[in-house]
PDB file of N, CA and C in Angstrom:
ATOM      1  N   UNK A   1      77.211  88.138  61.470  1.00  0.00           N
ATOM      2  CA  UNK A   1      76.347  86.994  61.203  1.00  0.00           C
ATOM      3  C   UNK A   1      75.817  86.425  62.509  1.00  0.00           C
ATOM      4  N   UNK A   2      75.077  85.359  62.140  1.00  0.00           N
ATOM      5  CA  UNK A   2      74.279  84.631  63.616  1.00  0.00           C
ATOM      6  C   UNK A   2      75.265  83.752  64.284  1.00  0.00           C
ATOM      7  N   UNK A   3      76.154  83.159  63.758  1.00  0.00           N
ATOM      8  CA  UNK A   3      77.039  82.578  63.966  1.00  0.00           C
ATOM      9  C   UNK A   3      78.325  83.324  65.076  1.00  0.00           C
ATOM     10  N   UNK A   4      78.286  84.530  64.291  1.00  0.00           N
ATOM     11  CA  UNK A   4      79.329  85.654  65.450  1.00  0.00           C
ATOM     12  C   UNK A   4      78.828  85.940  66.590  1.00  0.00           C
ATOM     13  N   UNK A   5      77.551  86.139  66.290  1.00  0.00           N
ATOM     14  CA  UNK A   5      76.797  86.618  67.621  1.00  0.00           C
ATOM     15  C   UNK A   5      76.623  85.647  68.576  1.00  0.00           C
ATOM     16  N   UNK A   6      76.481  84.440  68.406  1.00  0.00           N
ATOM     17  CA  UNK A   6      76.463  83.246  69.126  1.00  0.00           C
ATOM     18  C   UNK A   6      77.902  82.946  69.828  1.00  0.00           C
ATOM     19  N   UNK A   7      78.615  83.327  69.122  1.00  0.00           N
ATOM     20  CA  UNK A   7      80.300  83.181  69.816  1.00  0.00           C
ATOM     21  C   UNK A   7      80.390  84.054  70.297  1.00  0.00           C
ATOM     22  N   UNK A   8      80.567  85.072  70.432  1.00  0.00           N
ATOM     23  CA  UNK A   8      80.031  86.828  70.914  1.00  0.00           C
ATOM     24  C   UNK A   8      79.977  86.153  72.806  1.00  0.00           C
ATOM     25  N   UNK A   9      78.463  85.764  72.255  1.00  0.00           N
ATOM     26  CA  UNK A   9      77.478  85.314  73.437  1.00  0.00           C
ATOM     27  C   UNK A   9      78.344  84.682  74.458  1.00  0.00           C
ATOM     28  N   UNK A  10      78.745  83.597  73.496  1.00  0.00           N
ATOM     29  CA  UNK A  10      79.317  82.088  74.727  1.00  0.00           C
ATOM     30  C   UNK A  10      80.609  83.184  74.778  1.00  0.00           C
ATOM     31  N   UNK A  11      81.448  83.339  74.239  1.00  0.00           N
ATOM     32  CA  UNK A  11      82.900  84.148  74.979  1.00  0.00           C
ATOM     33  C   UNK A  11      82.341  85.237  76.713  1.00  0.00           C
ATOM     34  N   UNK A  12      81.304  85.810  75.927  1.00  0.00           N
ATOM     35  CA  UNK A  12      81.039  86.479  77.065  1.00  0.00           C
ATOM     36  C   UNK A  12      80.462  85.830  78.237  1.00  0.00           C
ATOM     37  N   UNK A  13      79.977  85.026  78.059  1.00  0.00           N
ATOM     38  CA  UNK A  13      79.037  83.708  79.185  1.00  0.00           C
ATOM     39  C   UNK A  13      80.939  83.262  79.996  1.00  0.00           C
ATOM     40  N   UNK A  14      81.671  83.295  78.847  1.00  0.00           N
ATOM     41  CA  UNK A  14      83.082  82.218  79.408  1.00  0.00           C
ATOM     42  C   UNK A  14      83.775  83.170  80.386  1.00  0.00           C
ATOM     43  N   UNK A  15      83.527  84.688  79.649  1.00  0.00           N
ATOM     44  CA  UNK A  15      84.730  85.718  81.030  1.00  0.00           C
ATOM     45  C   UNK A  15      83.715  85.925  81.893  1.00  0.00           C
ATOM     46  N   UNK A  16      82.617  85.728  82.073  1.00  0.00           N
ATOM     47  CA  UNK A  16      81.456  86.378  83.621  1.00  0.00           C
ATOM     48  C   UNK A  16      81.834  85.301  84.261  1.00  0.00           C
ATOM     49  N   UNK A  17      82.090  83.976  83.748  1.00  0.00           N
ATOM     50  CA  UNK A  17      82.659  82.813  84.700  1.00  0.00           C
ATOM     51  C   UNK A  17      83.747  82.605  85.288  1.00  0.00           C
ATOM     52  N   UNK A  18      84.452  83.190  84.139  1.00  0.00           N
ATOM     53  CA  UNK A  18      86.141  83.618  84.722  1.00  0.00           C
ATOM     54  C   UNK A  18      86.104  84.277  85.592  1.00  0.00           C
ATOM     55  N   UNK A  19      85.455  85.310  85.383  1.00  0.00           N
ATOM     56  CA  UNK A  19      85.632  85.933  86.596  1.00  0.00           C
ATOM     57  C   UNK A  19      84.751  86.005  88.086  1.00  0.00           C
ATOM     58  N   UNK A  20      83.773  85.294  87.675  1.00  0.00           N
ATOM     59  CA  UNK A  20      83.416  84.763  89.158  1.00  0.00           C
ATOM     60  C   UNK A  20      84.269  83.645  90.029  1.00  0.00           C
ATOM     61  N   UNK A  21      85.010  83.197  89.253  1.00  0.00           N
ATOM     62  CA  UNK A  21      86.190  82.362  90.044  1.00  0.00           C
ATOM     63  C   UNK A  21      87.394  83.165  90.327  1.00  0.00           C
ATOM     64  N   UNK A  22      87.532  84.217  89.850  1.00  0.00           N
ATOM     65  CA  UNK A  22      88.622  85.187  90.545  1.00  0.00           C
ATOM     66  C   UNK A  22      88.568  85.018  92.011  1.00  0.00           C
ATOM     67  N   UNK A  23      89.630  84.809  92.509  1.00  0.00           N
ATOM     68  CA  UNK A  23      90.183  85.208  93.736  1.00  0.00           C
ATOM     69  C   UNK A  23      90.548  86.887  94.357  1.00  0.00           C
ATOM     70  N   UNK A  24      89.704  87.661  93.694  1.00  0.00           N
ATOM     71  CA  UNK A  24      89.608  88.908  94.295  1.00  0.00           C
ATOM     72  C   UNK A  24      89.229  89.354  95.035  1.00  0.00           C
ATOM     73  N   UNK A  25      89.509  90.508  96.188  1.00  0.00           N
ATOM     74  CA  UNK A  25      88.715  90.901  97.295  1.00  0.00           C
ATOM     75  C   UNK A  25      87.773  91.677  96.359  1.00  0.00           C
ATOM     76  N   UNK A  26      86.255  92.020  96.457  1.00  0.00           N
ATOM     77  CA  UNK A  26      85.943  93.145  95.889  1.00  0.00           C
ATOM     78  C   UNK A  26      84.547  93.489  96.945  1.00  0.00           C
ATOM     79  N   UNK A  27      85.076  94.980  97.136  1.00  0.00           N
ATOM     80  CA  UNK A  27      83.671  95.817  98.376  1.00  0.00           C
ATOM     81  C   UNK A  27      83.032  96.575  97.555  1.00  0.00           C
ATOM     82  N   UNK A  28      82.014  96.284  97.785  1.00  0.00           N
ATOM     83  CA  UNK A  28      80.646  96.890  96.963  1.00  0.00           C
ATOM     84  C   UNK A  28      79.897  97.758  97.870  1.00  0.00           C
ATOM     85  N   UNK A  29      79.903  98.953  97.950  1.00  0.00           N
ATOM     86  CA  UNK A  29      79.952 100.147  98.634  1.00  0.00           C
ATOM     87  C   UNK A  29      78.015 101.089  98.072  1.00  0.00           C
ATOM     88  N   UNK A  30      77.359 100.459  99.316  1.00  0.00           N
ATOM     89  CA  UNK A  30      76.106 101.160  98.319  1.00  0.00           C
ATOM     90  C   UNK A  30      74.995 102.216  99.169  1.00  0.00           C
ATOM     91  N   UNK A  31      74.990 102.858  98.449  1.00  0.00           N
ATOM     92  CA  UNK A  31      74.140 104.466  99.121  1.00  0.00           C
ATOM     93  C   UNK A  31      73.120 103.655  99.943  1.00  0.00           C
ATOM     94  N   UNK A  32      72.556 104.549 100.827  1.00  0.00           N
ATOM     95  CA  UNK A  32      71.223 104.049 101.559  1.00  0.00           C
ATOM     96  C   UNK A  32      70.054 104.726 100.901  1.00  0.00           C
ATOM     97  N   UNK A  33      69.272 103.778 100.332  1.00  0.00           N
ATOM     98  CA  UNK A  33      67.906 103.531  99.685  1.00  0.00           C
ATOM     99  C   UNK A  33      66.890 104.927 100.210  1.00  0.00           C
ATOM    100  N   UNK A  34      66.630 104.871 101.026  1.00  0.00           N
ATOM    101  CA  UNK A  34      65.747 105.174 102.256  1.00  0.00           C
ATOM    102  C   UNK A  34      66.271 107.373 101.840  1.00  0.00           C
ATOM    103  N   UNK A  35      67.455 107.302 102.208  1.00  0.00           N
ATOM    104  CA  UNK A  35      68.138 108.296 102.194  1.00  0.00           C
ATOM    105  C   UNK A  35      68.189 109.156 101.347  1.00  0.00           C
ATOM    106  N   UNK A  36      68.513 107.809  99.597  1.00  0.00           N
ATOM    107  CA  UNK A  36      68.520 108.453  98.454  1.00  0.00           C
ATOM    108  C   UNK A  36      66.828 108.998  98.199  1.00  0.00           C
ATOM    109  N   UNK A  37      66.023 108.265  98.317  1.00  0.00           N
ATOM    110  CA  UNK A  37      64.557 108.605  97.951  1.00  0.00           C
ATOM    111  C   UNK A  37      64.456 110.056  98.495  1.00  0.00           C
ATOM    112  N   UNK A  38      64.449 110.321  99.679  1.00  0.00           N
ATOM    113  CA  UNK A  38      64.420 111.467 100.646  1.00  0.00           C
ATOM    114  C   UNK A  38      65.028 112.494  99.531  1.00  0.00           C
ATOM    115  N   UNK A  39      66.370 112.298  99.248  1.00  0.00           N
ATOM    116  CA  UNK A  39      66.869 113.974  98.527  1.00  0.00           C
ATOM    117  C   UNK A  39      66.184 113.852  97.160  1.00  0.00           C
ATOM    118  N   UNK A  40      66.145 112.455  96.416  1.00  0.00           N
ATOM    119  CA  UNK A  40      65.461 112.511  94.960  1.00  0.00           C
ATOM    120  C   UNK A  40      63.805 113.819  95.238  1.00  0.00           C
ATOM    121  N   UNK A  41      63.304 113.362  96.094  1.00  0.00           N
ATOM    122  CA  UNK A  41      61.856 113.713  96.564  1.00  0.00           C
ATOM    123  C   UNK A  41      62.235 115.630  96.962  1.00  0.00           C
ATOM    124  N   UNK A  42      63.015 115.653  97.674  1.00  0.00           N
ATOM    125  CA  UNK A  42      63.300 116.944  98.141  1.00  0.00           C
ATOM    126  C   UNK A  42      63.923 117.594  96.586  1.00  0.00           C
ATOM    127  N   UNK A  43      64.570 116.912  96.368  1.00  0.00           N
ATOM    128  CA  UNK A  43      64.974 117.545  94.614  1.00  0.00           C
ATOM    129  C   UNK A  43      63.868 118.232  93.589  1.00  0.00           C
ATOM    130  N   UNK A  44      62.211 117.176  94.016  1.00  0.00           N
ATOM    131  CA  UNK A  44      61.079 117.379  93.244  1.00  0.00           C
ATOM    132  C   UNK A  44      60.460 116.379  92.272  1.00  0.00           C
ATOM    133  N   UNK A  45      61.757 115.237  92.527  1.00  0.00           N
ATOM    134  CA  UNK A  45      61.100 114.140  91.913  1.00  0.00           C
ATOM    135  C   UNK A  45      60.051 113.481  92.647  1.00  0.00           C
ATOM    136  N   UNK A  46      59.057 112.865  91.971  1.00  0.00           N
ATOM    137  CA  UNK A  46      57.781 112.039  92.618  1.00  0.00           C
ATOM    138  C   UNK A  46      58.091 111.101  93.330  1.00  0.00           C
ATOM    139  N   UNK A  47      57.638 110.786  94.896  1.00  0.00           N
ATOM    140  CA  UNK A  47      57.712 109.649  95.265  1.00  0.00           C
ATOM    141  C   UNK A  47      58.036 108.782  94.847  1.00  0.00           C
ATOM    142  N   UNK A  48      57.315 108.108  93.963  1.00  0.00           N
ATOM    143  CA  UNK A  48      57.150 106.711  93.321  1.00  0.00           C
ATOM    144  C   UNK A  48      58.412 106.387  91.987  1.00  0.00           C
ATOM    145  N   UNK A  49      57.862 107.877  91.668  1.00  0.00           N
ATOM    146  CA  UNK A  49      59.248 107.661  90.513  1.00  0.00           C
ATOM    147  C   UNK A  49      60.724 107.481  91.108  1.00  0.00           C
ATOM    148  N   UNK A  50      60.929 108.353  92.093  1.00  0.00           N
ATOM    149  CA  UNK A  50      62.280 107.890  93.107  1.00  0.00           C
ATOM    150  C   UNK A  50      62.345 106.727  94.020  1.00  0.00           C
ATOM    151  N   UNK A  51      61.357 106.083  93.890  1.00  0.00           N
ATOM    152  CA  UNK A  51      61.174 104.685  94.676  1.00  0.00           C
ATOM    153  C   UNK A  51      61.358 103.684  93.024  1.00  0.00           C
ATOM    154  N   UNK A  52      60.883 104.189  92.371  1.00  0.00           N
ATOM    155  CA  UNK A  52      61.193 102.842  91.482  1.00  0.00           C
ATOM    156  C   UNK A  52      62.528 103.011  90.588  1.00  0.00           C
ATOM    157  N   UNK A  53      63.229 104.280  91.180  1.00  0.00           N
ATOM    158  CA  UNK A  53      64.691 104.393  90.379  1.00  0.00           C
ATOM    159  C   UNK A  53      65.610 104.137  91.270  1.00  0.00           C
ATOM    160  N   UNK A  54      65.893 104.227  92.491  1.00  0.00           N
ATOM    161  CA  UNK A  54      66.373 103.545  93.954  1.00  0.00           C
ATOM    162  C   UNK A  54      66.267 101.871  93.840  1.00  0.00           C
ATOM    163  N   UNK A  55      65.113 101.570  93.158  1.00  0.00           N
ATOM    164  CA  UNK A  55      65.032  99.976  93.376  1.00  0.00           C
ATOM    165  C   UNK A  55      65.677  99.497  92.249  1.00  0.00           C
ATOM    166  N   UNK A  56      66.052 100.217  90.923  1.00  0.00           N
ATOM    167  CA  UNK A  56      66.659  99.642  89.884  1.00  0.00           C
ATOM    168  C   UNK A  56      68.454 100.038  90.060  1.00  0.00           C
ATOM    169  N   UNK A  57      68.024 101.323  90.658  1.00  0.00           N
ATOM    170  CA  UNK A  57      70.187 101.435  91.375  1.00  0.00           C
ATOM    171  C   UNK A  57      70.953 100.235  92.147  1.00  0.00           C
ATOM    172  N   UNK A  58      69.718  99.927  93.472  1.00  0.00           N
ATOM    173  CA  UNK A  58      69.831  99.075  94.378  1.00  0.00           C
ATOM    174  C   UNK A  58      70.581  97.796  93.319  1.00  0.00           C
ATOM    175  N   UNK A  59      69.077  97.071  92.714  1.00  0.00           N
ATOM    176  CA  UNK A  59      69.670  95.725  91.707  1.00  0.00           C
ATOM    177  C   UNK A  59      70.705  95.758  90.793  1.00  0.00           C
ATOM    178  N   UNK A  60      70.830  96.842  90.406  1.00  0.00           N
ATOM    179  CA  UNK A  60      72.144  97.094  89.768  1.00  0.00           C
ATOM    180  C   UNK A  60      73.253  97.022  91.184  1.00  0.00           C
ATOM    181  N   UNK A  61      73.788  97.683  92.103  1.00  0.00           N
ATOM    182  CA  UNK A  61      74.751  97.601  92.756  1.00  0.00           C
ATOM    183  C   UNK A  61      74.701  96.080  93.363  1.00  0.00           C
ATOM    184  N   UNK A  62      73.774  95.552  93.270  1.00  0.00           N
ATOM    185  CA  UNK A  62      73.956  94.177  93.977  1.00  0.00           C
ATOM    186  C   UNK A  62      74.093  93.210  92.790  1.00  0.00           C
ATOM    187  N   UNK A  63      74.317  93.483  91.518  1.00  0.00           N
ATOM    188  CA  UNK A  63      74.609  92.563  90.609  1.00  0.00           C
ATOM    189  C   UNK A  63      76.190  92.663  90.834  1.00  0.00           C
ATOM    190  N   UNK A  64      76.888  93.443  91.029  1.00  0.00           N
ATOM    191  CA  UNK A  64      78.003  93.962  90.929  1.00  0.00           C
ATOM    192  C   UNK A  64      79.210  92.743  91.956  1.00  0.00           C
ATOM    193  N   UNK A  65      78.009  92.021  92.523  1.00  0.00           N
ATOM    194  CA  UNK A  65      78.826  91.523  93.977  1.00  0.00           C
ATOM    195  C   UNK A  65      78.704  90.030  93.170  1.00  0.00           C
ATOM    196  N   UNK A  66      78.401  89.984  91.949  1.00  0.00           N
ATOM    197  CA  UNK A  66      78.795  88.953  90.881  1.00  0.00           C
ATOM    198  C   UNK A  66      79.557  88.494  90.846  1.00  0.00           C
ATOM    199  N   UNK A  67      80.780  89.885  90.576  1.00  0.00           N
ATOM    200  CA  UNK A  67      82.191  89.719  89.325  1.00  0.00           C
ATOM    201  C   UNK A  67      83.218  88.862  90.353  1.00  0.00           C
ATOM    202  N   UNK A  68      83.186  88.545  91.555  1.00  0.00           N
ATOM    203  CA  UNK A  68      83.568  87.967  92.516  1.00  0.00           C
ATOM    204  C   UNK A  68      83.017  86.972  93.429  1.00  0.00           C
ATOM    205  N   UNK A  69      84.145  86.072  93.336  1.00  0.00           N
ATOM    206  CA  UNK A  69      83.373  85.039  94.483  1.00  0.00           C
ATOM    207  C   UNK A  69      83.886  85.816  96.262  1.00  0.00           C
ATOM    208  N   UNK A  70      84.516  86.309  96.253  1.00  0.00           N
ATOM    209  CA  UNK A  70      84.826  87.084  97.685  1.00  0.00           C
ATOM    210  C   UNK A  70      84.645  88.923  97.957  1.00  0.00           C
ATOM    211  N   UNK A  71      83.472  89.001  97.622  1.00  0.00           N
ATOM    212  CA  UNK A  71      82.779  90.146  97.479  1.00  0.00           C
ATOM    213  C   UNK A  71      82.138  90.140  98.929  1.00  0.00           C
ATOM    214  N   UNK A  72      81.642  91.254  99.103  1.00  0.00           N
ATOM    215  CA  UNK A  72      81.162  91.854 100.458  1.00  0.00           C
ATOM    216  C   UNK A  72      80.411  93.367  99.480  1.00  0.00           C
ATOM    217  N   UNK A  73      79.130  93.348 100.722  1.00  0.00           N
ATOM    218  CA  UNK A  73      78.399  94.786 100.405  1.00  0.00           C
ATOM    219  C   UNK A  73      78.377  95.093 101.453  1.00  0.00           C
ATOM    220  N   UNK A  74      78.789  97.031 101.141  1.00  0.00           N
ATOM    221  CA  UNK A  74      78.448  97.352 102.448  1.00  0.00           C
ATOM    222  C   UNK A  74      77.113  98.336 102.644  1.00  0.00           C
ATOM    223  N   UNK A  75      76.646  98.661 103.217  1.00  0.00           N
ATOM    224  CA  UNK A  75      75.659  99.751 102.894  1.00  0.00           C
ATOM    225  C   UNK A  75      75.968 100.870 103.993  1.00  0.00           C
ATOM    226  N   UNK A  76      75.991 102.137 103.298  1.00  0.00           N
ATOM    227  CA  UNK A  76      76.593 103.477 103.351  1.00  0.00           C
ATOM    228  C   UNK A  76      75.346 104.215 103.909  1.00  0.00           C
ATOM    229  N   UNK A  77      74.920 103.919 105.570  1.00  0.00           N
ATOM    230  CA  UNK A  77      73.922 104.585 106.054  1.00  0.00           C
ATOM    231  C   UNK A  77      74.066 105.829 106.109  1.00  0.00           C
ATOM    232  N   UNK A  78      72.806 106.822 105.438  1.00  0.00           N
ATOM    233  CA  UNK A  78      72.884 108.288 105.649  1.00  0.00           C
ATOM    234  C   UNK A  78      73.623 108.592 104.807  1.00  0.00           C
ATOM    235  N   UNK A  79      73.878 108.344 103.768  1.00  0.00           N
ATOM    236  CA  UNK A  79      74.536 108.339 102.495  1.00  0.00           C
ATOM    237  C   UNK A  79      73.759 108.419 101.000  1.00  0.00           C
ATOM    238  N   UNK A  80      74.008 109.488  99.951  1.00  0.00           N
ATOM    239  CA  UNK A  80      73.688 109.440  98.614  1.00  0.00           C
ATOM    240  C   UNK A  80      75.003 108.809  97.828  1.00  0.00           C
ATOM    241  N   UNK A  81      74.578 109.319  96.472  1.00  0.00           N
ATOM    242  CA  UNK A  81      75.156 109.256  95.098  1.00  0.00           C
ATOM    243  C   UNK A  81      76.232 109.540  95.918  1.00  0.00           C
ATOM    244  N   UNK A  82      77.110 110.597  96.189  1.00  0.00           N
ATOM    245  CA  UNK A  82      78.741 110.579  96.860  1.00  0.00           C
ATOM    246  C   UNK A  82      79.344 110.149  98.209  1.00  0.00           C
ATOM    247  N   UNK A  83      79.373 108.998  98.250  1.00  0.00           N
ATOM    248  CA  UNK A  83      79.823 108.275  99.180  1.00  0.00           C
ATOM    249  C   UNK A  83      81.072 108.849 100.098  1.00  0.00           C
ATOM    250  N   UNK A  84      81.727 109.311  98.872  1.00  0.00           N
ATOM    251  CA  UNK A  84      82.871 109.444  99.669  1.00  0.00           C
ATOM    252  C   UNK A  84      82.757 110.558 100.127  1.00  0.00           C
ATOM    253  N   UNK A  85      81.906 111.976  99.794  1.00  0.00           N
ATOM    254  CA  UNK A  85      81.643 112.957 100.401  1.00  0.00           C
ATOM    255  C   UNK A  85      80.940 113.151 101.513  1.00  0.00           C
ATOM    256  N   UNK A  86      79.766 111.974 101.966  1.00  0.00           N
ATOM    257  CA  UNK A  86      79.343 112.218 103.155  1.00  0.00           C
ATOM    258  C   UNK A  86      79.708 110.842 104.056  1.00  0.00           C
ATOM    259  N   UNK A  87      79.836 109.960 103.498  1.00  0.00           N
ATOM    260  CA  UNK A  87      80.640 108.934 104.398  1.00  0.00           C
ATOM    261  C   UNK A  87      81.981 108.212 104.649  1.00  0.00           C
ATOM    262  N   UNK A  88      83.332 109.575 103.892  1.00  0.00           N
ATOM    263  CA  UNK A  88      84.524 108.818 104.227  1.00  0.00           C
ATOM    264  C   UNK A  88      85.098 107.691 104.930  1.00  0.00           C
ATOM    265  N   UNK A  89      84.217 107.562 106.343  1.00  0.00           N
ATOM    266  CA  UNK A  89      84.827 106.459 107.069  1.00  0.00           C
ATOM    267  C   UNK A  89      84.846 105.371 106.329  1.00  0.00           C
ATOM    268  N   UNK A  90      83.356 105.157 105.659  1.00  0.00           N
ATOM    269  CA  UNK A  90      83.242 103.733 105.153  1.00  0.00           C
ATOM    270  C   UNK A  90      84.002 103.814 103.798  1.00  0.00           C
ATOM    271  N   UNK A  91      84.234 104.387 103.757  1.00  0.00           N
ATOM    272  CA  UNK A  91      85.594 104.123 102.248  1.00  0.00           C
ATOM    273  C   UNK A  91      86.848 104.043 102.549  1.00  0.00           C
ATOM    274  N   UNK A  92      87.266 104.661 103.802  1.00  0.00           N
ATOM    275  CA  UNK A  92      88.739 104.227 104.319  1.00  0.00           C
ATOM    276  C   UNK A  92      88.409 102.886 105.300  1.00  0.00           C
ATOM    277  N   UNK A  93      87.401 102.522 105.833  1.00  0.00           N
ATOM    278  CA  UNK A  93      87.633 101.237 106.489  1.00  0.00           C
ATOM    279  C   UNK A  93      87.411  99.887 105.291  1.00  0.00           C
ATOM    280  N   UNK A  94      86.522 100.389 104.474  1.00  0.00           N
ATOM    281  CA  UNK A  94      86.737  99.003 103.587  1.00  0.00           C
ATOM    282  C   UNK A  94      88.325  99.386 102.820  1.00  0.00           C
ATOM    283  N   UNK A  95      88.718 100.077 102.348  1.00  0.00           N
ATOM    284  CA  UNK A  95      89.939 100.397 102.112  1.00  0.00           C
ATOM    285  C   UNK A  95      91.378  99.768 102.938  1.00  0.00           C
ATOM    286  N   UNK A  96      91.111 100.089 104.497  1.00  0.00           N
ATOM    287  CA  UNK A  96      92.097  98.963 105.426  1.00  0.00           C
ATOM    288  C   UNK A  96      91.461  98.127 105.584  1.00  0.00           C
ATOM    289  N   UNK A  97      90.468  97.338 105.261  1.00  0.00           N
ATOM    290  CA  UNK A  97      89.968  95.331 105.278  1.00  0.00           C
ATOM    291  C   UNK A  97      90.339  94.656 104.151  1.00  0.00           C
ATOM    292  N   UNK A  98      90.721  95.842 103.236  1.00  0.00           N
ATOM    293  CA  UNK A  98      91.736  94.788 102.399  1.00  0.00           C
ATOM    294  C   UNK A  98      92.587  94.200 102.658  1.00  0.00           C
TER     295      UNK A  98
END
């Protein structure tokens, strides 16, 4: 009913708040833009189309630095989609700044 969905709503409005008052560390770890376009393009995707799917990854990973009030981004220069495959360091140093 409309009624559920409205409680639905506000419960969910109540834990995105909850949890922006968490006291959690949380590192938000994000490919380089610039970088990703480059292999999307070398892959054969269109310029533009890999520029406007990079810019919707981007806003997505930076919503992410939400779920926390003590969040940090880092950005993973020279880095795609596997972070941890071409830039280990930056996953073991945010790893010891915890």
């Amino acid at each position: 009913t409309a009624s559920e969905l409205c409680a639905w709503k506000n419960c969910a409005r109540s834990l995105k708040e909850l949890y922006k008052t968490l006291k959690v560390p949380l590192i938000v770890i994000g490919r380089d833009p610039q970088y990703s376009i480059t292999q999307l393009t070398k892959g054969g995707m269109p310029k533009e189309e890999a520029t406007q799917l990079e810019a919707m990854w981007q806003e997505l990973i930076h919503e992410q630095l939400q779920l926390s009030i003590h969040s940090q981004y880092i950005l993973a220069e020279h880095a795609g989609h596997g972070i941890e495959n071409t830039r280990p360091d930056i996953i073991i140093e945010a790893i010891h700044s915890l």
